[in-house]
N, C-alpha and C. Protein backbone atom coordinates (compact mmCIF):
# COMPACT_ATOMS: atom_id res chain seq x y z
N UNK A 1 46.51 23.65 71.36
CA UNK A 1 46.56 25.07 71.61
C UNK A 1 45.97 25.34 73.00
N UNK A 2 46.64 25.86 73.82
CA UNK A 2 46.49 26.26 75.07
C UNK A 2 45.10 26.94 75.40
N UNK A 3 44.83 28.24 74.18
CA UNK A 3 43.44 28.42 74.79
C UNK A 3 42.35 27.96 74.02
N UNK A 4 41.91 26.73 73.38
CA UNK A 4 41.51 26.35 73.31
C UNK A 4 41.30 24.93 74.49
N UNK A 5 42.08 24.52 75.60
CA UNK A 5 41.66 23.99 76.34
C UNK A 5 41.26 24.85 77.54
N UNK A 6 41.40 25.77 77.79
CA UNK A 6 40.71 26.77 78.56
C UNK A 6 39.08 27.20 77.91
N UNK A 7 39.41 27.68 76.46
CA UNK A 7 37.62 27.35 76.11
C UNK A 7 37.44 26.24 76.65
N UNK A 8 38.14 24.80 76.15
CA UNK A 8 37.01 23.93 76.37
C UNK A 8 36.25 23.84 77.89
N UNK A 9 37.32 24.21 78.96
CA UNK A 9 36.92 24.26 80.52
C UNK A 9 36.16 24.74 80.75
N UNK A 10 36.30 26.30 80.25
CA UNK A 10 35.29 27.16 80.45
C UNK A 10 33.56 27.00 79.82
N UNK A 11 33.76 26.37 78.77
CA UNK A 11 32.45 26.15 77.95
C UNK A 11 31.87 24.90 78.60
N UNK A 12 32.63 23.80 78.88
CA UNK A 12 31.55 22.76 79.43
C UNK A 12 31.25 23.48 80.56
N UNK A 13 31.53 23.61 81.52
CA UNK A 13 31.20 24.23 82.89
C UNK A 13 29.82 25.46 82.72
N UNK A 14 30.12 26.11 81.68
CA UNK A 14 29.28 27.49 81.94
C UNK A 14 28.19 26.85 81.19
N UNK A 15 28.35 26.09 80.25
CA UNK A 15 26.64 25.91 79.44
C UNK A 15 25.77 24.95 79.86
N UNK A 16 26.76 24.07 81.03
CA UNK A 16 26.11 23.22 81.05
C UNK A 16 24.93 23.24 81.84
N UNK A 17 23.77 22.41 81.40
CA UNK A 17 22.26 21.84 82.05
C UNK A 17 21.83 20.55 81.67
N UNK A 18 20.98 20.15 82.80
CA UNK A 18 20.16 19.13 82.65
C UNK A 18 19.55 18.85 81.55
N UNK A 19 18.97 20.26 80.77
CA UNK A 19 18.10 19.97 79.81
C UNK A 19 18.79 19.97 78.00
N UNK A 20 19.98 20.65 78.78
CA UNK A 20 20.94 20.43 77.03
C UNK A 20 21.70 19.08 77.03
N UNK A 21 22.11 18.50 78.64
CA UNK A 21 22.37 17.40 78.27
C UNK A 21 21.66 16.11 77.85
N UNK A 22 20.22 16.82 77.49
CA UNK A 22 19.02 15.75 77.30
C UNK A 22 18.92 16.20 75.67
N UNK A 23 18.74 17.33 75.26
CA UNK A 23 18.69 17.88 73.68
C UNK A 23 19.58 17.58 73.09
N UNK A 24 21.29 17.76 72.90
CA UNK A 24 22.18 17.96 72.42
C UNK A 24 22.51 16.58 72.01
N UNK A 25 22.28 15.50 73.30
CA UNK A 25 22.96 14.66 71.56
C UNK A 25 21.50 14.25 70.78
N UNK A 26 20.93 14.51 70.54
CA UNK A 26 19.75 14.70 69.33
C UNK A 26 20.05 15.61 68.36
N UNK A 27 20.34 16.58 68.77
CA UNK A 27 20.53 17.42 67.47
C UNK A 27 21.85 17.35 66.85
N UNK A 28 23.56 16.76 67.40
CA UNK A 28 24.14 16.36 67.15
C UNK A 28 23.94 15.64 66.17
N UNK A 29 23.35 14.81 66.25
CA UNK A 29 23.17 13.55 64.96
C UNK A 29 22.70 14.35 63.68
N UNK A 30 22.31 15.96 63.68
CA UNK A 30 21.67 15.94 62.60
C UNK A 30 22.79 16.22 61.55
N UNK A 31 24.08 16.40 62.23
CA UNK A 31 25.31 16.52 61.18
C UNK A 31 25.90 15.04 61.31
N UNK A 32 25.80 14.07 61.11
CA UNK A 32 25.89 12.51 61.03
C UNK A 32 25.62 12.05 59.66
N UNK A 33 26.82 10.88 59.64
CA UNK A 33 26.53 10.23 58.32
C UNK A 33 24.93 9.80 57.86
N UNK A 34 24.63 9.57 58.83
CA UNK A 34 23.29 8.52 58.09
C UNK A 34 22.35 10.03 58.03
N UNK A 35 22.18 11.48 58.69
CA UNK A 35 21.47 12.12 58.29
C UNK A 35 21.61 12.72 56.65
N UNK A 36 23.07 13.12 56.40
CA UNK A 36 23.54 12.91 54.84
C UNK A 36 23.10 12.06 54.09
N UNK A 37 23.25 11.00 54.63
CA UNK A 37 22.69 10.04 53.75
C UNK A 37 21.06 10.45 53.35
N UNK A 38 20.12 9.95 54.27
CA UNK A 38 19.25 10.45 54.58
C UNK A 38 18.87 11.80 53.54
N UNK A 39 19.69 12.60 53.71
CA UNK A 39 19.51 13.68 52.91
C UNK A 39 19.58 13.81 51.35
N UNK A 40 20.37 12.63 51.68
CA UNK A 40 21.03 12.79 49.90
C UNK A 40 19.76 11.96 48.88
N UNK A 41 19.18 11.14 49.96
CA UNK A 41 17.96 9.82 49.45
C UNK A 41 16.89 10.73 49.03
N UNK A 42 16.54 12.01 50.20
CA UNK A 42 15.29 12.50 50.15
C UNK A 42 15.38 13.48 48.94
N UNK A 43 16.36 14.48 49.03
CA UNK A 43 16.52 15.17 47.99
C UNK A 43 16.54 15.05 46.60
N UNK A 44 16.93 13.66 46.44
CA UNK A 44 17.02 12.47 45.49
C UNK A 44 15.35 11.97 44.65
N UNK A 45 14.67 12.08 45.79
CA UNK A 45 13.71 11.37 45.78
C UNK A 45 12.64 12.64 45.10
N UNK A 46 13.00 13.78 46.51
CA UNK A 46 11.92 14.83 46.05
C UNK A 46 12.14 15.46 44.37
N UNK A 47 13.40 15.42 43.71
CA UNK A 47 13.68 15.44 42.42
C UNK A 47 13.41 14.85 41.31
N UNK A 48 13.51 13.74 41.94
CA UNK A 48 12.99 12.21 41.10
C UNK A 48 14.03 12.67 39.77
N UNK A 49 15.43 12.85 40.13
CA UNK A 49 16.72 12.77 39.80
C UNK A 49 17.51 11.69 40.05
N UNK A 50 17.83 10.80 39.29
CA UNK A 50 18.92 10.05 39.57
C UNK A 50 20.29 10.38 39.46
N UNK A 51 20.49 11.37 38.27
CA UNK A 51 21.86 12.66 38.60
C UNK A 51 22.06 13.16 39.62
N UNK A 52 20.78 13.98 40.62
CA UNK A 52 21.06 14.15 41.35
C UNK A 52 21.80 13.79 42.64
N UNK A 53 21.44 12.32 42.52
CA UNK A 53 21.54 11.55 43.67
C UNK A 53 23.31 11.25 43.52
N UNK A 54 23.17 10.68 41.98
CA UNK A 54 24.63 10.18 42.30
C UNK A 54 26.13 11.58 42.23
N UNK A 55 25.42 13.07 41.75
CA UNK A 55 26.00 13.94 42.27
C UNK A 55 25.97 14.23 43.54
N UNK A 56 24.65 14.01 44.39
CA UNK A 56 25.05 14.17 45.65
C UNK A 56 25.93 13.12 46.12
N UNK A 57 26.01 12.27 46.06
CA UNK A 57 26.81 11.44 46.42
C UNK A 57 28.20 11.49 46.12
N UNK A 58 28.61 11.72 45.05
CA UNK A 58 29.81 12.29 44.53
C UNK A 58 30.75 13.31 45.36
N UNK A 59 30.01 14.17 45.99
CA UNK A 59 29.86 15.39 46.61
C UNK A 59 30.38 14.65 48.16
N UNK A 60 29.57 13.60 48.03
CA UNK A 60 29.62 13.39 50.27
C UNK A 60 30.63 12.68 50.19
N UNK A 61 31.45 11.61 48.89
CA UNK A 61 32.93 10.61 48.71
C UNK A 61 33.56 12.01 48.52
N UNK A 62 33.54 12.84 48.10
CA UNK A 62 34.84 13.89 48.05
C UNK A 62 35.13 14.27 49.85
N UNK A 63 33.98 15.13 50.00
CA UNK A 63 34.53 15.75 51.50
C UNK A 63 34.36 14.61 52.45
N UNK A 64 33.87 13.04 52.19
CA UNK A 64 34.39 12.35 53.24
C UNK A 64 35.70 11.92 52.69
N UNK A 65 36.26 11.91 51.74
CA UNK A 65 37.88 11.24 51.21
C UNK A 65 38.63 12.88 52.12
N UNK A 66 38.59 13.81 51.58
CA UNK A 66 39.34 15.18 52.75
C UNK A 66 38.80 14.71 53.88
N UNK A 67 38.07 14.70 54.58
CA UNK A 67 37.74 14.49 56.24
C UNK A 67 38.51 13.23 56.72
N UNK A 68 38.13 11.99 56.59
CA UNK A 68 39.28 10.72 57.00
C UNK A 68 40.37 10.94 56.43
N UNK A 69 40.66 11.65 55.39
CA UNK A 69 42.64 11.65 55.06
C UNK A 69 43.22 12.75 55.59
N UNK A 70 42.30 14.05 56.27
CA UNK A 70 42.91 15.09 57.29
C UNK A 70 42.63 14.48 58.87
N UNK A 71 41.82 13.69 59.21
CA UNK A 71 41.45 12.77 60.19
C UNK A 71 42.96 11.94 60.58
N UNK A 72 43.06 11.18 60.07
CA UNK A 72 43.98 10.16 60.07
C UNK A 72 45.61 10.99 59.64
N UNK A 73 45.51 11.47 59.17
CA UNK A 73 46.54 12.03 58.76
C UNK A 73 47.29 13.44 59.84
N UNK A 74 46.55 14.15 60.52
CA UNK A 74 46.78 14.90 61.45
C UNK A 74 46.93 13.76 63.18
N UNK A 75 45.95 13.15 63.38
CA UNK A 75 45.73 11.89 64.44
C UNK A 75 45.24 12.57 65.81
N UNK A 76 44.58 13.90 65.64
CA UNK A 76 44.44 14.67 66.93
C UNK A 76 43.46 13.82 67.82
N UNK A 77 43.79 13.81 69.62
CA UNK A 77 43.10 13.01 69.89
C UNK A 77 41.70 13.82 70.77
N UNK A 78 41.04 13.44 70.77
CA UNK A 78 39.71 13.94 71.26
C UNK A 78 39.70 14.53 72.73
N UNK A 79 39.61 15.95 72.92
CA UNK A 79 39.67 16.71 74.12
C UNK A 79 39.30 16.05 75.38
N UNK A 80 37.86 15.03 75.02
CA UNK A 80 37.11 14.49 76.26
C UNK A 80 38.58 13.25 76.96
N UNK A 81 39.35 12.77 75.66
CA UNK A 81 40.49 12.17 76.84
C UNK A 81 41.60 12.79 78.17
N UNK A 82 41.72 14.16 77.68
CA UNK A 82 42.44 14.76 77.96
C UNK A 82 42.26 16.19 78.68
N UNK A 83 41.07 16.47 78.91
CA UNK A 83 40.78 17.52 79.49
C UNK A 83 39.69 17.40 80.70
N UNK A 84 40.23 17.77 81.71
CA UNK A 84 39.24 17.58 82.96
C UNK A 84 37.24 18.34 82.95
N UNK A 85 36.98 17.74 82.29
CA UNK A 85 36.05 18.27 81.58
C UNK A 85 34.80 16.99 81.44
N UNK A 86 33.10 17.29 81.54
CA UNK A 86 32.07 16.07 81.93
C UNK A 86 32.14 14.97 80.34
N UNK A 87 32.01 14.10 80.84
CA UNK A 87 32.25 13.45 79.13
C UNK A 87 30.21 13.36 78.90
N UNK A 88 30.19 13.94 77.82
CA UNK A 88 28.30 14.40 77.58
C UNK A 88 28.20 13.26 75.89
N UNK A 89 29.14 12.06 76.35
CA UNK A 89 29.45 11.54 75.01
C UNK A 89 27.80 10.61 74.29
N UNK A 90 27.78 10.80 73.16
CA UNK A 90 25.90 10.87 72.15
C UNK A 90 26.55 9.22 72.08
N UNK A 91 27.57 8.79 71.85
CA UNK A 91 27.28 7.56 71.53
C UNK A 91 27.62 7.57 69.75
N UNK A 92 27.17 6.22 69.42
CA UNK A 92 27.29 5.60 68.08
C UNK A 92 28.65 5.33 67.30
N UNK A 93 28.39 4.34 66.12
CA UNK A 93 29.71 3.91 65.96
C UNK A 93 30.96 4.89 64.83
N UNK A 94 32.32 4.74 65.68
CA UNK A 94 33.28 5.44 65.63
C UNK A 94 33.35 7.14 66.22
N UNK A 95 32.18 7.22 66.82
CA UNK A 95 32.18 8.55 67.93
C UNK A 95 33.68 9.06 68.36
N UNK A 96 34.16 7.72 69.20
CA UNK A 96 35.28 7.97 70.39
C UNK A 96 36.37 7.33 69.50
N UNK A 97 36.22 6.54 68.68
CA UNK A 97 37.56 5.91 68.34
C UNK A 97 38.43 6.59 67.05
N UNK A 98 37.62 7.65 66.61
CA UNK A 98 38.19 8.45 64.80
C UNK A 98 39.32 9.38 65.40
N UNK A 99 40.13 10.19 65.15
CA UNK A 99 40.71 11.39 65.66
C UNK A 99 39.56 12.24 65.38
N UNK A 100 40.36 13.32 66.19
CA UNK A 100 39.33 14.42 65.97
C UNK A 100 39.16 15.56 65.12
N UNK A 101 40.84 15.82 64.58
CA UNK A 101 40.43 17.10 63.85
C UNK A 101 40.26 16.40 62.05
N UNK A 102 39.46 17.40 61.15
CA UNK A 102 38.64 18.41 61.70
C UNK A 102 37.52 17.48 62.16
N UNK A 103 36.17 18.02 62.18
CA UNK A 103 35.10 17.52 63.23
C UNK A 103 33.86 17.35 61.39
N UNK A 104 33.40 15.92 61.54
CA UNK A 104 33.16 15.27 60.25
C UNK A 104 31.70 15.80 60.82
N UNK A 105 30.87 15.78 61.64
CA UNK A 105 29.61 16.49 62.08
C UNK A 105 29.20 17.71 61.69
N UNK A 106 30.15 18.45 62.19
CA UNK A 106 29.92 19.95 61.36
C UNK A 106 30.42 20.31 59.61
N UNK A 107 31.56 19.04 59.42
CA UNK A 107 31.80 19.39 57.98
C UNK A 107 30.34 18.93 57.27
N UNK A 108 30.11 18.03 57.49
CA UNK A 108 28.61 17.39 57.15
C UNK A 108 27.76 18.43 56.71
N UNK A 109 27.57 19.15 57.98
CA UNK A 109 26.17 19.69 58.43
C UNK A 109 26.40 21.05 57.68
N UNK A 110 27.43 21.57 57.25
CA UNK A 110 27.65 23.26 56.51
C UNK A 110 27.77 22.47 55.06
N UNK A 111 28.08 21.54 54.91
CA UNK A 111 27.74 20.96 53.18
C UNK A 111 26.49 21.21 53.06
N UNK A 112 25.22 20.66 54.11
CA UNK A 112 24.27 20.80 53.94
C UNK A 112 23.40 21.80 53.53
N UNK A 113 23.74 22.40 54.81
CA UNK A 113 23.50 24.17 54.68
C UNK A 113 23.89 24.82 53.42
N UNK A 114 25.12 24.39 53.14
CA UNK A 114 25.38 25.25 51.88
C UNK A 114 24.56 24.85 50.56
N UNK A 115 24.14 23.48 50.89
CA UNK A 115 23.17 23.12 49.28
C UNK A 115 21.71 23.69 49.51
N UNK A 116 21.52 23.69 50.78
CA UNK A 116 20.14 24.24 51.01
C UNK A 116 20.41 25.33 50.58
N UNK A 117 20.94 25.94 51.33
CA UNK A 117 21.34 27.56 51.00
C UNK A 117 21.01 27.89 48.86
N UNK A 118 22.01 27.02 48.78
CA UNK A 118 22.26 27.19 46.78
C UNK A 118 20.62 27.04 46.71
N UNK A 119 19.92 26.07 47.55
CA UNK A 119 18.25 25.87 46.33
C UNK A 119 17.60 26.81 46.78
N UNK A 120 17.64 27.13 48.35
CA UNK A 120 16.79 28.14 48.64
C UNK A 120 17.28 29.13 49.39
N UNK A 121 17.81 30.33 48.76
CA UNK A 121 18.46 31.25 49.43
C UNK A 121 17.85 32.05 50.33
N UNK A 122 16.78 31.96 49.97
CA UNK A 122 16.12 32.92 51.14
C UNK A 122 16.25 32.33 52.68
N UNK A 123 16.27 31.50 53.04
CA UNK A 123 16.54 30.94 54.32
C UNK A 123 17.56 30.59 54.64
N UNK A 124 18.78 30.63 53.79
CA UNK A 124 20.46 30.62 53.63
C UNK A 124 20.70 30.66 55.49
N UNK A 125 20.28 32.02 56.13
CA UNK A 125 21.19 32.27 57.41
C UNK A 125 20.40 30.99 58.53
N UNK A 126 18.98 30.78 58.33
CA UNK A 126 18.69 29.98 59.13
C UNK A 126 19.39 28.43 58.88
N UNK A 127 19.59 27.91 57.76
CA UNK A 127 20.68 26.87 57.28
C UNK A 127 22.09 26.91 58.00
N UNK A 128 22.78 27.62 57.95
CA UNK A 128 23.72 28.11 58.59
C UNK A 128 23.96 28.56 59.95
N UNK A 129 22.67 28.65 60.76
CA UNK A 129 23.20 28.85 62.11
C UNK A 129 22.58 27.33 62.70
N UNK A 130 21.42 26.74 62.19
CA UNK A 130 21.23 25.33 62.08
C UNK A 130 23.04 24.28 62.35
N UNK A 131 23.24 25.26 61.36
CA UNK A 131 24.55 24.45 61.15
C UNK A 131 26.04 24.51 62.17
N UNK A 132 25.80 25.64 62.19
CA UNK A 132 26.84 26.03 63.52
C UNK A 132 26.47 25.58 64.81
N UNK A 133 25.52 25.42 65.16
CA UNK A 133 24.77 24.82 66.20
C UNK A 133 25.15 23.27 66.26
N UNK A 134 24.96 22.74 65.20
CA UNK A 134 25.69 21.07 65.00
C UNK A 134 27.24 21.61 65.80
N UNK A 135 27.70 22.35 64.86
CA UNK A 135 28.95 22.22 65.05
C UNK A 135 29.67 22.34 67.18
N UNK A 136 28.85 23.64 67.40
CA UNK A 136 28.74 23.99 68.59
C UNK A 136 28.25 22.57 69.70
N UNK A 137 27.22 21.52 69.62
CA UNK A 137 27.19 20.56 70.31
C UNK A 137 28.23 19.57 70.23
N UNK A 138 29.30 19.49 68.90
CA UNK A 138 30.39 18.82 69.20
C UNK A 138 31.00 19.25 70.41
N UNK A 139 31.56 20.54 70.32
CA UNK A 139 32.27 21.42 71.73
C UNK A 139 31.04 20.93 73.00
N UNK A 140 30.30 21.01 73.18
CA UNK A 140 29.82 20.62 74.42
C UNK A 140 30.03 19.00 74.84
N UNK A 141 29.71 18.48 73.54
CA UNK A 141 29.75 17.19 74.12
C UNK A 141 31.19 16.40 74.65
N UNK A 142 32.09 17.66 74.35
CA UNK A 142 33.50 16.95 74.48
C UNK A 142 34.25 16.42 73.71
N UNK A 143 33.57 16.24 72.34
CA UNK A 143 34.04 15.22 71.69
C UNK A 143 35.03 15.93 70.43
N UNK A 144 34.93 17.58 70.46
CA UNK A 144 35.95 18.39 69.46
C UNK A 144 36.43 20.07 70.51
N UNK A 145 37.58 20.09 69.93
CA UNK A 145 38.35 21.02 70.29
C UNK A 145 37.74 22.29 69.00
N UNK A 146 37.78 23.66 69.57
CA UNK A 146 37.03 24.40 68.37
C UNK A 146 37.37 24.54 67.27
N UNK A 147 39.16 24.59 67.22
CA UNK A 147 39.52 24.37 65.51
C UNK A 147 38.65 23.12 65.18
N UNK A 148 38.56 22.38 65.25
CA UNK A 148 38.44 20.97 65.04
C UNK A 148 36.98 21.36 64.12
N UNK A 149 36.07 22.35 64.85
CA UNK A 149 34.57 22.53 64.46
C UNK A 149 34.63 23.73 63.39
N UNK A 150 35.88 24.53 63.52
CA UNK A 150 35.82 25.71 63.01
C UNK A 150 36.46 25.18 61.55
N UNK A 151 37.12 24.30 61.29
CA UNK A 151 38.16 23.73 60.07
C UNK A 151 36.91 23.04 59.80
N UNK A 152 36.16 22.10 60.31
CA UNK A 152 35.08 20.96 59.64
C UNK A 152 34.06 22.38 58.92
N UNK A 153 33.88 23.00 59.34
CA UNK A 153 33.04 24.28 59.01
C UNK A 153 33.29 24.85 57.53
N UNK A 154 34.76 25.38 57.61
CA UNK A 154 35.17 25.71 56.26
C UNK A 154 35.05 24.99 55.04
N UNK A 155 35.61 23.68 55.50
CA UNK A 155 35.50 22.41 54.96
C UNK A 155 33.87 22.47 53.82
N UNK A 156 33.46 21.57 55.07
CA UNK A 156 32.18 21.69 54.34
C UNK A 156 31.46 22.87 53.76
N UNK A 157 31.78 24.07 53.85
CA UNK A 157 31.02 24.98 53.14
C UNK A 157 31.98 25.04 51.82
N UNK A 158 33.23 25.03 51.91
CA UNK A 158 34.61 25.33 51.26
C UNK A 158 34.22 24.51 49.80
N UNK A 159 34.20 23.48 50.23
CA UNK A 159 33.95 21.86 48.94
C UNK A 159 33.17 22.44 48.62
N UNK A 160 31.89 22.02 49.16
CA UNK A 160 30.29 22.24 48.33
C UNK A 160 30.25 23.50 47.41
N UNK A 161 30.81 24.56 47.62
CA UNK A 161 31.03 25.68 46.80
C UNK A 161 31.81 25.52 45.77
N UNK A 162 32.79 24.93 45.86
CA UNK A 162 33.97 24.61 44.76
C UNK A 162 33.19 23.55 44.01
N UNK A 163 32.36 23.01 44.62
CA UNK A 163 31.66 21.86 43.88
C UNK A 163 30.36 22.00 43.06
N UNK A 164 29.87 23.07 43.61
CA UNK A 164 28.63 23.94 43.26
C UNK A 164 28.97 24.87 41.94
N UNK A 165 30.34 25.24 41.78
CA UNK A 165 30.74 25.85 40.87
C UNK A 165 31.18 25.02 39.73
N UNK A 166 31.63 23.69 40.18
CA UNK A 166 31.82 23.12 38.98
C UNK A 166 30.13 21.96 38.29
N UNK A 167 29.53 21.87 39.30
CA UNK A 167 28.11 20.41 38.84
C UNK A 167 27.24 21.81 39.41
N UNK A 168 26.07 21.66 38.71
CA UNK A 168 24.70 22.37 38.54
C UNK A 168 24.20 21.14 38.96
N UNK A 169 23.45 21.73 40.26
CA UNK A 169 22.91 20.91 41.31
C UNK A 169 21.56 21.88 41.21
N UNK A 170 20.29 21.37 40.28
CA UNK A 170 19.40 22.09 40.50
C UNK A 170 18.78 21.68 41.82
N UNK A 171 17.53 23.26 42.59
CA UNK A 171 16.93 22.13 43.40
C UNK A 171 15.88 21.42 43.31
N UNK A 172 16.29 20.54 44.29
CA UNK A 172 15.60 19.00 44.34
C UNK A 172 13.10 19.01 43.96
N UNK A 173 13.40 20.16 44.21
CA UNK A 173 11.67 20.89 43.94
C UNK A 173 11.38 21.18 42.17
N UNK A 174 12.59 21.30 41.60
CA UNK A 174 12.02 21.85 40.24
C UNK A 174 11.60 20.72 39.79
């Protein structure tokens, strides 16, 4: 889509700094497999649920089986090849080599949000802009076009809700 490579021009150019290109891929990672993981262990742990765990887990094989079979199955290739634009690339393995749409970082990271959200609603919007923010350092770093962040978005909030409605996921504190 045409103006989405004009965002992308326009957005690396205007946001960019020294000091986000030093932050951003740090906080990137916090929508990353191993932080899920990570998440799914602790939450796991702070429950001292073993249901829990293997429902969370249940939960991260569903929307990663949709993410690699809309991944692979669409084959979009990553803006930073193709757009005259700084490559701000974080690194780690399958970064550069997956397609891109939708964007598995931000689907991640609004699953998250959305379970936080379900245990503790009161902080729901800070979860959620946490989360858009993941999504938003994909677009800087080059490495997603905005559908790409805006579909991983739905995604992950989309599932976890449909999933939330069907498994009682108490939280991990009771």
């Amino acid at each position: 889509m045409n103006w989405e490579r004009e965002f992308m021009s326009w957005g690396n150019g205007w946001w960019s700094s020294s000091l986000l290109d030093q932050v951003i891929p740090w906080l990137t990672h916090l929508g990353s497999v191993v932080a899920v993981l990570l998440f799914i262990v602790f939450s796991s742990i702070l429950s001292k649920s073993r249901k829990l765990f293997y429902r969370l887990l249940l939960l991260y094989g569903i929307q990663s089986a949709i993410l690699y079979g809309l991944k692979f199955l669409v084959g979009r290739q990553r803006p930073v090849f193709f757009l005259e634009i700084p490559s701000r690339i974080s690194g780690g393995p399958g970064e550069i080599l997956d397609p891109s749409f939708p964007s598995g970082h931000t689907l991640y990271a609004f699953m998250m949000a959305t379970l936080l959200a379900h245990w503790f609603p009161r902080y729901k919007i800070v979860f959620f802009i946490v989360a858009g923010m993941i999504g938003w350092t994909r677009i800087y770093l080059g490495l997603h076009y905005p559908t790409d962040v805006i579909v991983g978005g739905i995604l992950g909030y989309g599932v976890t809700k449909l999933f939330l409605h069907w498994v009682d996921l108490k939280t991990p504190l009771n």
